[in-house]
PDB file of N, CA and C in Angstrom:
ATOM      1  N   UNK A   1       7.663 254.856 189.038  1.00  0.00           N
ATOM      2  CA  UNK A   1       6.288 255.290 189.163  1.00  0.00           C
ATOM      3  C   UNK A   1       5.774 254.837 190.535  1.00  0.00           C
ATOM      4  N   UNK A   2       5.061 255.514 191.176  1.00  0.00           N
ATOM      5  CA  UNK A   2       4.886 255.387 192.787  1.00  0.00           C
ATOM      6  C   UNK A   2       3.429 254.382 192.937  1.00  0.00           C
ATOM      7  N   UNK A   3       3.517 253.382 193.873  1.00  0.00           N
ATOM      8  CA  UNK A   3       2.204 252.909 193.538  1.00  0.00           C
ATOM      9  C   UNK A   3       1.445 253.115 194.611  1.00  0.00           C
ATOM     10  N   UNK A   4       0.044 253.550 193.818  1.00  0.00           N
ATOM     11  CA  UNK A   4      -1.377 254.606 194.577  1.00  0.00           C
ATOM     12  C   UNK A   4      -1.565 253.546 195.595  1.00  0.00           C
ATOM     13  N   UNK A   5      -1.621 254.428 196.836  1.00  0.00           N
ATOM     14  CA  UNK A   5      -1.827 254.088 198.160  1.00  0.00           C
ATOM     15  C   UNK A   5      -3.689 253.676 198.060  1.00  0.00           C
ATOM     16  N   UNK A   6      -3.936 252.534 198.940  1.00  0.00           N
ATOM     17  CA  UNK A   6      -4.997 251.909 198.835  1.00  0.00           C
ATOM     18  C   UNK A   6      -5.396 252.356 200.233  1.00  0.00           C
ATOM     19  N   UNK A   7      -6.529 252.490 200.720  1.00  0.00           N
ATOM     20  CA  UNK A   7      -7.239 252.312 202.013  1.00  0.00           C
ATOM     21  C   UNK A   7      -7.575 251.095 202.231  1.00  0.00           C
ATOM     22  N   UNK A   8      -6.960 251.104 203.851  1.00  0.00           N
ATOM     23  CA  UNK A   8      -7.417 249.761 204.462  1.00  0.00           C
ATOM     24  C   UNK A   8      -8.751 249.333 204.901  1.00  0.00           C
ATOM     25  N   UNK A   9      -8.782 248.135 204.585  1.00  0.00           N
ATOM     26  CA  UNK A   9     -10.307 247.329 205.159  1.00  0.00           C
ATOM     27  C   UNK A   9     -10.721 248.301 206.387  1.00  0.00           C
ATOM     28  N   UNK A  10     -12.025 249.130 206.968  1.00  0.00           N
ATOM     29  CA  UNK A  10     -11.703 249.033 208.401  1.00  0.00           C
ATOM     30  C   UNK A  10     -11.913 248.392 209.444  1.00  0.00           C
ATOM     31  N   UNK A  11     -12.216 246.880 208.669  1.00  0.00           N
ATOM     32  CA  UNK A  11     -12.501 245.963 209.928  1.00  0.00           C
ATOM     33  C   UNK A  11     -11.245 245.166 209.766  1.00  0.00           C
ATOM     34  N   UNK A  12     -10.054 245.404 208.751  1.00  0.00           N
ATOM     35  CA  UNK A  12      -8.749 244.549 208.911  1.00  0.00           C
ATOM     36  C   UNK A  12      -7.840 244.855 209.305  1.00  0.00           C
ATOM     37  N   UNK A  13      -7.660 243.786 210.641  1.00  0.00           N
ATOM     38  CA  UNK A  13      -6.229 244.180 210.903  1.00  0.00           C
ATOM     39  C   UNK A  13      -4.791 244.212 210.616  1.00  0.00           C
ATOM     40  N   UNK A  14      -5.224 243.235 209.845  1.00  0.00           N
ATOM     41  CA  UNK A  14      -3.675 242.763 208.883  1.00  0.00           C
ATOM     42  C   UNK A  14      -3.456 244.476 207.834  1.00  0.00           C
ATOM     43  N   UNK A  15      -4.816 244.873 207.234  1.00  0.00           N
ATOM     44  CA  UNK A  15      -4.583 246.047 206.525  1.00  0.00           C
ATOM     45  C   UNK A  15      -4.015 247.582 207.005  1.00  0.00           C
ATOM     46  N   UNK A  16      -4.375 247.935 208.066  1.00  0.00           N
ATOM     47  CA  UNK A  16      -4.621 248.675 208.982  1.00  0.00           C
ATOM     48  C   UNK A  16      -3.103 248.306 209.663  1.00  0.00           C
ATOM     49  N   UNK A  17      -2.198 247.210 209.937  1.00  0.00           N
ATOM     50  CA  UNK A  17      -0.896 247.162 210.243  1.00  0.00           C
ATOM     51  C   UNK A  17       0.109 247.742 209.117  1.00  0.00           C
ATOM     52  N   UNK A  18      -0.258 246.711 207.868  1.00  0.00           N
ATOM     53  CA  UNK A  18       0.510 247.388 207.060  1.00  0.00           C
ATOM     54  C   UNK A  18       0.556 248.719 206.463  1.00  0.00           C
ATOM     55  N   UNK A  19      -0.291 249.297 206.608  1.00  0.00           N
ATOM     56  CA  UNK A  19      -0.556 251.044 206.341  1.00  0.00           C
ATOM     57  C   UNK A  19       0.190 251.884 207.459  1.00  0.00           C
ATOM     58  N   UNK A  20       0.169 251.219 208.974  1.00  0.00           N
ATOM     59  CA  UNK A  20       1.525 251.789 209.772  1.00  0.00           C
ATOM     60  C   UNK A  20       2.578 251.476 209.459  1.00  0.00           C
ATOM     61  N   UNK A  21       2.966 250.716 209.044  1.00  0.00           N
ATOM     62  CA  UNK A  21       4.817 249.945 208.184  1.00  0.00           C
ATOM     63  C   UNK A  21       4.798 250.657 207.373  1.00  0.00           C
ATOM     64  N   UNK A  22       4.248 251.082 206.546  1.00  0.00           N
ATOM     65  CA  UNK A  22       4.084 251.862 205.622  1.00  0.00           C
ATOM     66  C   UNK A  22       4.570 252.920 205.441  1.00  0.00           C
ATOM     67  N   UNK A  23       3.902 253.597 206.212  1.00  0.00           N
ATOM     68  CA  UNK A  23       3.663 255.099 207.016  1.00  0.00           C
ATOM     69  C   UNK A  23       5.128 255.438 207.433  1.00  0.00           C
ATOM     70  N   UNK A  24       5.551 254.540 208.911  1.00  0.00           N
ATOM     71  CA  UNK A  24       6.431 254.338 209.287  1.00  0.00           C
ATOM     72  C   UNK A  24       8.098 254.204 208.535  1.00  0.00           C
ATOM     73  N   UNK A  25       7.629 253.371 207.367  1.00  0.00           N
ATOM     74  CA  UNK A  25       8.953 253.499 206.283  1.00  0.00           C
ATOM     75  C   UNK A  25       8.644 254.555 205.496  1.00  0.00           C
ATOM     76  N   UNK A  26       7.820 255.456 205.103  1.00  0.00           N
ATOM     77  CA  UNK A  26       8.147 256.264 204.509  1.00  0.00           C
ATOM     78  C   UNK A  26       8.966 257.653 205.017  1.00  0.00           C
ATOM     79  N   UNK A  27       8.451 257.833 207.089  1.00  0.00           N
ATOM     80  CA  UNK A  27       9.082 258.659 207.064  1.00  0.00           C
ATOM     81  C   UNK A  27      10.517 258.787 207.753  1.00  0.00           C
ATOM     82  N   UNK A  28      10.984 257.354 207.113  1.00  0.00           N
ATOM     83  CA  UNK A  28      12.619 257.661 207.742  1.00  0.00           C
ATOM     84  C   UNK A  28      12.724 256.649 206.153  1.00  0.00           C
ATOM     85  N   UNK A  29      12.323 257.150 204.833  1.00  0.00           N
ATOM     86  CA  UNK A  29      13.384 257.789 203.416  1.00  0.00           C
ATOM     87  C   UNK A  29      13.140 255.861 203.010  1.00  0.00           C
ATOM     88  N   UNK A  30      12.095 255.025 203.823  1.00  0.00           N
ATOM     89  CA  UNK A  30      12.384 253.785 203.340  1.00  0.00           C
ATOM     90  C   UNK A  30      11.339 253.292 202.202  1.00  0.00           C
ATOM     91  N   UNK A  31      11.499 253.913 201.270  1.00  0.00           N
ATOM     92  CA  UNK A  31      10.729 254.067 200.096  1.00  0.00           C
ATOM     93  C   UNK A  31      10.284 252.292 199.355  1.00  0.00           C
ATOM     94  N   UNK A  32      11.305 251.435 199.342  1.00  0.00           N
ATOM     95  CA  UNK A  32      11.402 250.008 199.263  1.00  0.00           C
ATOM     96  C   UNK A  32      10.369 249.260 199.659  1.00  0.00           C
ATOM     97  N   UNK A  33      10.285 249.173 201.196  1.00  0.00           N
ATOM     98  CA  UNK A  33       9.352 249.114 202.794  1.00  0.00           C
ATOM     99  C   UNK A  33       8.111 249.399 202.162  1.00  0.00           C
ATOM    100  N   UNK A  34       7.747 250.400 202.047  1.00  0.00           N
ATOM    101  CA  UNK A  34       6.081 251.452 202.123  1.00  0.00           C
ATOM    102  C   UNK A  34       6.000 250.694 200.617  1.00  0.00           C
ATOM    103  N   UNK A  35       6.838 250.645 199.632  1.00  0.00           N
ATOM    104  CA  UNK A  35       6.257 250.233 198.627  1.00  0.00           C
ATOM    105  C   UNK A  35       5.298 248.330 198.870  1.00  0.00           C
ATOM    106  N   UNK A  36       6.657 247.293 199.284  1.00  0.00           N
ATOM    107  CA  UNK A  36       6.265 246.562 199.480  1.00  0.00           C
ATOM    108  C   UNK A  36       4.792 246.527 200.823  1.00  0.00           C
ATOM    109  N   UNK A  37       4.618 247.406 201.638  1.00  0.00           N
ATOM    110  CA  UNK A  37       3.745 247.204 201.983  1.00  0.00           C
ATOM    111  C   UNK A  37       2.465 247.354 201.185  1.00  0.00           C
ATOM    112  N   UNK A  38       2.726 248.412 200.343  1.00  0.00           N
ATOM    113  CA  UNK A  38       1.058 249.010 199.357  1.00  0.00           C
ATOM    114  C   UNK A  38       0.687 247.490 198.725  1.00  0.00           C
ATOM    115  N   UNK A  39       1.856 246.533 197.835  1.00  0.00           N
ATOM    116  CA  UNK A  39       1.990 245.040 197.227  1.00  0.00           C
ATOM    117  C   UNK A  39       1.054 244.112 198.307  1.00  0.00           C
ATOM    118  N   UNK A  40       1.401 244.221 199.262  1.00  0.00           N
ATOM    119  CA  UNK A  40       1.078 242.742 200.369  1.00  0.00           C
ATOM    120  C   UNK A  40      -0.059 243.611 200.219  1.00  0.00           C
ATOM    121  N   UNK A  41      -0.767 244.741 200.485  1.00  0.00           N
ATOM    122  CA  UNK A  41      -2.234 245.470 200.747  1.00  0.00           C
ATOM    123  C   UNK A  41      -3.082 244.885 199.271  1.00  0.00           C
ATOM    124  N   UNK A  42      -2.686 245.241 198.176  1.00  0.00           N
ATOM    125  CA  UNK A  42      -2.830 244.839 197.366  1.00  0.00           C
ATOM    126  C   UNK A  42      -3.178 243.302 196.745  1.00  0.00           C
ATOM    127  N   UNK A  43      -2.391 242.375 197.525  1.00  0.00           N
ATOM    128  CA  UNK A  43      -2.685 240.873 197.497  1.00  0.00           C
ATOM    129  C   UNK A  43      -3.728 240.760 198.520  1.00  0.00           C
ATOM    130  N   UNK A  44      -3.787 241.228 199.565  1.00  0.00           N
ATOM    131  CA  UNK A  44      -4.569 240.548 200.264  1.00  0.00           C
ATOM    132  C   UNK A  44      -6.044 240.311 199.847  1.00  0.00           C
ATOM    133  N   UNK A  45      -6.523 239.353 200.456  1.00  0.00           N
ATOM    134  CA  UNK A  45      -7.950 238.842 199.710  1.00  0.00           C
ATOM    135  C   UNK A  45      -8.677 239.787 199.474  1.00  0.00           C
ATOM    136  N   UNK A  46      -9.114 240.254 200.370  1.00  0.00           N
ATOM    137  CA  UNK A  46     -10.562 241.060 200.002  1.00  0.00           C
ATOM    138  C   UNK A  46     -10.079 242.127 199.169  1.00  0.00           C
ATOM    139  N   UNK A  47      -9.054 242.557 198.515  1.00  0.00           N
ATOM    140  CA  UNK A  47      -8.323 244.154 197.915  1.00  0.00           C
ATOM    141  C   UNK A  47      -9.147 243.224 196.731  1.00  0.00           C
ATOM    142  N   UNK A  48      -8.842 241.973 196.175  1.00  0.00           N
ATOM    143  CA  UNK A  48      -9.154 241.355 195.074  1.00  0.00           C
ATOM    144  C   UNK A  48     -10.435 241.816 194.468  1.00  0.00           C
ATOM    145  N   UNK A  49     -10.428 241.961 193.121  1.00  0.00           N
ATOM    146  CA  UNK A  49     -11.495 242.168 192.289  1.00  0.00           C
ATOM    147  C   UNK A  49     -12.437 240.854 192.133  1.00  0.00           C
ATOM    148  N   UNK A  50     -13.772 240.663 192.456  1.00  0.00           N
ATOM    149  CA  UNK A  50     -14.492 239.659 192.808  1.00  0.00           C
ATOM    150  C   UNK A  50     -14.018 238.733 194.160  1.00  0.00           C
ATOM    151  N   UNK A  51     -13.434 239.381 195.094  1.00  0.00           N
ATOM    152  CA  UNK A  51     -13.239 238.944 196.074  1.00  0.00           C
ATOM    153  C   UNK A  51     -14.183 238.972 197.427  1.00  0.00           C
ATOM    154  N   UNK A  52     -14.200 238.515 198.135  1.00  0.00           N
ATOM    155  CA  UNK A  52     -15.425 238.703 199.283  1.00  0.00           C
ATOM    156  C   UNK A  52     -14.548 239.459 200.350  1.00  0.00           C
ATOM    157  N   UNK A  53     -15.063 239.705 201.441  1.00  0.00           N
ATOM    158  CA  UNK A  53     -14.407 240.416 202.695  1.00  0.00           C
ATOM    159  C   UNK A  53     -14.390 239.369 202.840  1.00  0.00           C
ATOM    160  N   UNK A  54     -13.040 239.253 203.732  1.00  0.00           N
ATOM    161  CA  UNK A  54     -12.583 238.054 204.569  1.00  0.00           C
ATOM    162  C   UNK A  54     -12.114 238.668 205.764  1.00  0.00           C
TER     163      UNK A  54
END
């Protein structure tokens, strides 16, 4: 099951990198890559439910 692509912070840069890795592994077939990037997008603080922007 594919996991739903999140939009990045647009004031983060850490978010906004990993959405190019992302990007980038998906279009040379690195399905693994783009996944673990959506995960780290996903952990990062502010993605958090009751989380603040950081």
């Amino acid at each position: 099951m594919p996991v739903p692509h999140q939009s990045p912070a647009d004031d983060c840069p850490a978010c906004a990198r990993l959405r190019e890795v992302e990007r980038a592994a998906e279009a040379v077939g690195d399905y693994s890559k783009a996944t673990d990037c959506r995960v780290l997008r996903a952990r990062h603080p502010h993605n958090r439910p009751g989380a603040g922007a950081s």
